[in-house]
C-alpha atoms as a PDB file:
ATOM      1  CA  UNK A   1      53.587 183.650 230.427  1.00  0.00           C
ATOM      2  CA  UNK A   2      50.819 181.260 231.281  1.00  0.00           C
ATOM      3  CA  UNK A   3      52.047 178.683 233.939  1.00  0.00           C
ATOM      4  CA  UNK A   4      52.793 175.248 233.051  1.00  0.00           C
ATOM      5  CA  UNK A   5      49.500 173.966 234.876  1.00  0.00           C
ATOM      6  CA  UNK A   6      47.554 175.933 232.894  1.00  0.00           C
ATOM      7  CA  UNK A   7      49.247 174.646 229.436  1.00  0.00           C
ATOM      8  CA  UNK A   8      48.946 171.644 230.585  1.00  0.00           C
ATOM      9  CA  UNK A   9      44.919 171.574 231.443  1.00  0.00           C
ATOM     10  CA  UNK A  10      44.407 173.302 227.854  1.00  0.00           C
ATOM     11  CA  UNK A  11      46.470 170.486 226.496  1.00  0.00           C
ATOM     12  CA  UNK A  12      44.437 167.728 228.397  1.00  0.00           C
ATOM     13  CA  UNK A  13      40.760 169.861 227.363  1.00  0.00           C
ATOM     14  CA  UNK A  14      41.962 169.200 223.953  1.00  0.00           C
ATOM     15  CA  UNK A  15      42.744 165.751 223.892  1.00  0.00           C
ATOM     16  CA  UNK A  16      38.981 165.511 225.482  1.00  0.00           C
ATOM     17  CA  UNK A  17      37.845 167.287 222.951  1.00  0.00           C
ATOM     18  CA  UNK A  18      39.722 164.849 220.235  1.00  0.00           C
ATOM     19  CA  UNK A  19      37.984 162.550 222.077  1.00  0.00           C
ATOM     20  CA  UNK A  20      34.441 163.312 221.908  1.00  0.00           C
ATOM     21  CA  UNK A  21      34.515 163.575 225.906  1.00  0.00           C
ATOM     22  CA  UNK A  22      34.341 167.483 226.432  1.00  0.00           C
ATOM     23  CA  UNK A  23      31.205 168.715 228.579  1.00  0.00           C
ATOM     24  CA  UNK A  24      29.861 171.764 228.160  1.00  0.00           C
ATOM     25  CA  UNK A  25      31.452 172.961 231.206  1.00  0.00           C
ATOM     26  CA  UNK A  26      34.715 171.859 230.828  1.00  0.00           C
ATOM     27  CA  UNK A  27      34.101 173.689 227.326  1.00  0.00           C
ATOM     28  CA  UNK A  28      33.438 176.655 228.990  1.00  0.00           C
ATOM     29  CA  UNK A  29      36.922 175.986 231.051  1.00  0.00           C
ATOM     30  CA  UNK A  30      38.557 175.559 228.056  1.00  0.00           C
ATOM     31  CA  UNK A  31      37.417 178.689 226.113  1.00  0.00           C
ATOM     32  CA  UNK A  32      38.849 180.626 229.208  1.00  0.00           C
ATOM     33  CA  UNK A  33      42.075 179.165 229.455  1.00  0.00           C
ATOM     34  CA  UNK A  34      42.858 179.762 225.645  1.00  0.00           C
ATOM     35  CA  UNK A  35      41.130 183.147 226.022  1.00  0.00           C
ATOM     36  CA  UNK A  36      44.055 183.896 228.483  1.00  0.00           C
ATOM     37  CA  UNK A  37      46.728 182.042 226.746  1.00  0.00           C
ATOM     38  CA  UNK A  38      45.881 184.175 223.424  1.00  0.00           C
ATOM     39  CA  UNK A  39      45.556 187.310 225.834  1.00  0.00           C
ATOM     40  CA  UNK A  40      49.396 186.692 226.921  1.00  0.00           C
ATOM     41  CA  UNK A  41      51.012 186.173 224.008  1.00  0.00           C
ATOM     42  CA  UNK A  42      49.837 189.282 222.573  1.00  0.00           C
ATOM     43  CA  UNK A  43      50.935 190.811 225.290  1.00  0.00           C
ATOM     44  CA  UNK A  44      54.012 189.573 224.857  1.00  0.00           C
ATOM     45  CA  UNK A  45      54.326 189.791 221.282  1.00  0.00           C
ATOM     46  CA  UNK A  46      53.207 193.675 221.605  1.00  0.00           C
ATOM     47  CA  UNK A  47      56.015 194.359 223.958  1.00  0.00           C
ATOM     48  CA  UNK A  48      58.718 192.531 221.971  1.00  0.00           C
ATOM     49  CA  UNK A  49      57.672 194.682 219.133  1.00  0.00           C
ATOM     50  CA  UNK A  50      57.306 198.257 220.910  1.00  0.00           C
ATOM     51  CA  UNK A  51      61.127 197.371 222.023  1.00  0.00           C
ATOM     52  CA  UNK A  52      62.223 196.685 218.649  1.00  0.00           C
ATOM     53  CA  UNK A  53      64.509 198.703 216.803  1.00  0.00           C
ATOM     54  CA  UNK A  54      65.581 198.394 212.901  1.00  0.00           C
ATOM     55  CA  UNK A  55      68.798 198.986 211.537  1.00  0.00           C
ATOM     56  CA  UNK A  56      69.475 197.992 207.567  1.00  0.00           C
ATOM     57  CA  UNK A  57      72.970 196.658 206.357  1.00  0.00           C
ATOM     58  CA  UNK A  58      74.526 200.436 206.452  1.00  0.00           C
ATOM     59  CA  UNK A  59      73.442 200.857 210.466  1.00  0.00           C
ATOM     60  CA  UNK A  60      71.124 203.182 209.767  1.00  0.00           C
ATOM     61  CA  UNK A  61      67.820 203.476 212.040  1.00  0.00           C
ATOM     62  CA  UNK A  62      64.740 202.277 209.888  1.00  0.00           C
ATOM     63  CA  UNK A  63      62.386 202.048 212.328  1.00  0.00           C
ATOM     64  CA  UNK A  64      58.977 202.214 210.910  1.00  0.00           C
ATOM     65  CA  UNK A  65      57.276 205.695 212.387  1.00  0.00           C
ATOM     66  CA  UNK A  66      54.138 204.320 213.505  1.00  0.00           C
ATOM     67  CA  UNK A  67      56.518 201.809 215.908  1.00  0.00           C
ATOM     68  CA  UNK A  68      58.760 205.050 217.163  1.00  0.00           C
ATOM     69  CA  UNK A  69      55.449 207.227 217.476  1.00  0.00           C
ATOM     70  CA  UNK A  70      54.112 204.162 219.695  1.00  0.00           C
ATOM     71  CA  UNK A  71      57.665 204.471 221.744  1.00  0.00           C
ATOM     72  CA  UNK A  72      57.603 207.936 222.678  1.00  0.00           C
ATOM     73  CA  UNK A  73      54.049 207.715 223.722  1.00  0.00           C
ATOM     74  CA  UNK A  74      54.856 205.077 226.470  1.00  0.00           C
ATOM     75  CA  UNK A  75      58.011 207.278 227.454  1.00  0.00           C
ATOM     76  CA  UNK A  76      56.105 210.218 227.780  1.00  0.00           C
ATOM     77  CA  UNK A  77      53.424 207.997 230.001  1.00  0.00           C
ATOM     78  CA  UNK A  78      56.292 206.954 232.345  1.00  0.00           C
END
């Protein structure tokens, strides 16, 4: 998760942006602080997923096999 100071400075680069205000440095600033955010929340998103575990109405597993395959190759790295 991206700190809070860091959401916050993308927010305020985009309001400069809005603005017509945003130098080509602070640009720059701001294409590596989204760079990161987008970095983390696939991350994130990619572990959420890789823990994930289907079961249909019945209780039966339904886990897609690309997603288990992906599972036991992370077990068998740790």
């Amino acid at each position: 998760m991206l700190s809070k100071e860091k959401l916050a400075r993308i927010n305020e680069l985009s309001k400069l942006a809005k603005e017509g205000k945003l130098t080509e440095e602070l640009a720059k600033e701001r294409t590596a602080l989204r760079k990161e955010y987008l970095d983390t929340f696939r991350s994130t998103m990619r572990d959420t997923i890789e823990h994930m575990k289907v079961i249909d109405e019945e209780g039966n597993d339904v886990t897609p096999e690309k997603l288990k395959q992906i599972k036991s190759q992370k077990n068998f790295l740790n």
